[in-house]
Protein backbone atom coordinates (compact mmCIF):
# COMPACT_ATOMS: atom_id res chain seq x y z
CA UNK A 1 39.69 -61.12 297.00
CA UNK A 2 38.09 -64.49 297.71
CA UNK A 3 38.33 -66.05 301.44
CA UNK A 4 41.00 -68.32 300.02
CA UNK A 5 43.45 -66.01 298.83
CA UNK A 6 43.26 -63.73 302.14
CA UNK A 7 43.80 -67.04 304.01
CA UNK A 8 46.81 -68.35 301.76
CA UNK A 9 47.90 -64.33 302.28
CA UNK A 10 47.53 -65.03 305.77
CA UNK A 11 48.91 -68.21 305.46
CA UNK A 12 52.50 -67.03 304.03
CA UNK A 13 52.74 -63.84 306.36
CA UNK A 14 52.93 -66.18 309.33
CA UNK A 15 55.16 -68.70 307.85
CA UNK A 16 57.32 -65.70 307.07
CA UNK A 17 57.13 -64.48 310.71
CA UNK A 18 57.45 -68.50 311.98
CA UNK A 19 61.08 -67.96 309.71
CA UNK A 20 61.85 -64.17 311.04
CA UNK A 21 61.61 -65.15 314.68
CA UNK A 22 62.85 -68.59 315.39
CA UNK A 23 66.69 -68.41 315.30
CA UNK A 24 66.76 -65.44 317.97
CA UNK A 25 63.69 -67.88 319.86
CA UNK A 26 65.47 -71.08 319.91
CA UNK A 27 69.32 -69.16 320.64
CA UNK A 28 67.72 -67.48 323.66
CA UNK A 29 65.20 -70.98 324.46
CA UNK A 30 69.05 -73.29 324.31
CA UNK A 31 70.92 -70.74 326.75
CA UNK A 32 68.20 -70.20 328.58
CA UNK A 33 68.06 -74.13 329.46
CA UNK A 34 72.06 -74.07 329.61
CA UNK A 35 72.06 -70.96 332.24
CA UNK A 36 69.14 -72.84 333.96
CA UNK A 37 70.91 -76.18 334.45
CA UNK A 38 74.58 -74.14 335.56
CA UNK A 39 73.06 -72.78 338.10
CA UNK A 40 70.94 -75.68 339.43
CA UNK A 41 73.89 -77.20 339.39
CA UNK A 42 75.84 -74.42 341.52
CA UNK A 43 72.66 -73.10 343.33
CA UNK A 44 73.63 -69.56 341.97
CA UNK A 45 69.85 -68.43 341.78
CA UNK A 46 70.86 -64.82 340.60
CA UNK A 47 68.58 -63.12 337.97
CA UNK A 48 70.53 -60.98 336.35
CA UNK A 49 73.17 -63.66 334.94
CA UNK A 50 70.38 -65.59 332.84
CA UNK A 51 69.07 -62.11 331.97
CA UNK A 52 72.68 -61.13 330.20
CA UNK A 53 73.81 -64.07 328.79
CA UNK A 54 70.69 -64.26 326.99
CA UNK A 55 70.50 -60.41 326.02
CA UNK A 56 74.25 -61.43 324.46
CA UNK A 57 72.73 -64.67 322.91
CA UNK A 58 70.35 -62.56 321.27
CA UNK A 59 72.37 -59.98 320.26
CA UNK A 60 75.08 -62.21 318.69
CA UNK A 61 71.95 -64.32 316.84
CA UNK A 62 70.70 -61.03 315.23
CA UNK A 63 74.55 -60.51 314.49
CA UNK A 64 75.02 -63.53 312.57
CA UNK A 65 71.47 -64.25 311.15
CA UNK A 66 70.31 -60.46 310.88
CA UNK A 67 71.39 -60.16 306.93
CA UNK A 68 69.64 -63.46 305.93
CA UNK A 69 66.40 -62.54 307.90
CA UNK A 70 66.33 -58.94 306.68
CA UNK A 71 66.76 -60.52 302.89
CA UNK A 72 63.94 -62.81 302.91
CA UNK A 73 61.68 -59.93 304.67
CA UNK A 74 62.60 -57.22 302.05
CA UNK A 75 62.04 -60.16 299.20
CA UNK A 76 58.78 -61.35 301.17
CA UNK A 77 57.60 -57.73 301.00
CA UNK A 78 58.48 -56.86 297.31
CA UNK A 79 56.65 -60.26 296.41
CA UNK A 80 53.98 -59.00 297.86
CA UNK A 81 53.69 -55.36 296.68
CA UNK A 82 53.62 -56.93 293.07
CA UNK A 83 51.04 -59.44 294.01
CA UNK A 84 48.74 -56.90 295.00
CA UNK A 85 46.99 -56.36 291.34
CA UNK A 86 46.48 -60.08 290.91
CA UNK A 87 44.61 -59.91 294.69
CA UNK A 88 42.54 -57.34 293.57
CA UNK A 89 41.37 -58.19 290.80
């Protein structure tokens, strides 16, 4: 395996996590902002509401999205069980 191919290997794998984890990121990042300016706005400065909304945020991401991501990681992974031979050699 030349230094190119691990680093286009490399490459992928993160592009494929950059895909995996940004819908549940950016769900929890927008109500995490929302929550944030609600209770600037009411001076409620309790912990636990940010904490839930965004455990439900998540939850209900993974919910929606969980099939799609789940897909492209099982395809991502077959891909690359059958590209092993041609790294090899």
């Amino acid at each position: 395996m030349t230094p190119e191919t691990a680093l286009t290997e490399i490459g992928r794998g993160l592009q494929m996590a950059l895909m995996l984890g940004a819908p549940p990121l950016l769900a929890v990042l927008a109500v995490g902002v929302l929550v944030g300016i609600i209770q600037a706005a009411t001076q409620i400065n309790e912990q636990t509401i940010g904490f839930v909304v965004k455990a439900v945020a998540l939850a209900a991401t993974l919910a929606l999205t969980g099939h799609f991501l789940l897909g492209r990681l099982v395809s991502f992974t077959i891909e690359l069980f059958q590209r092993i031979p041609h790294l090899i050699g």
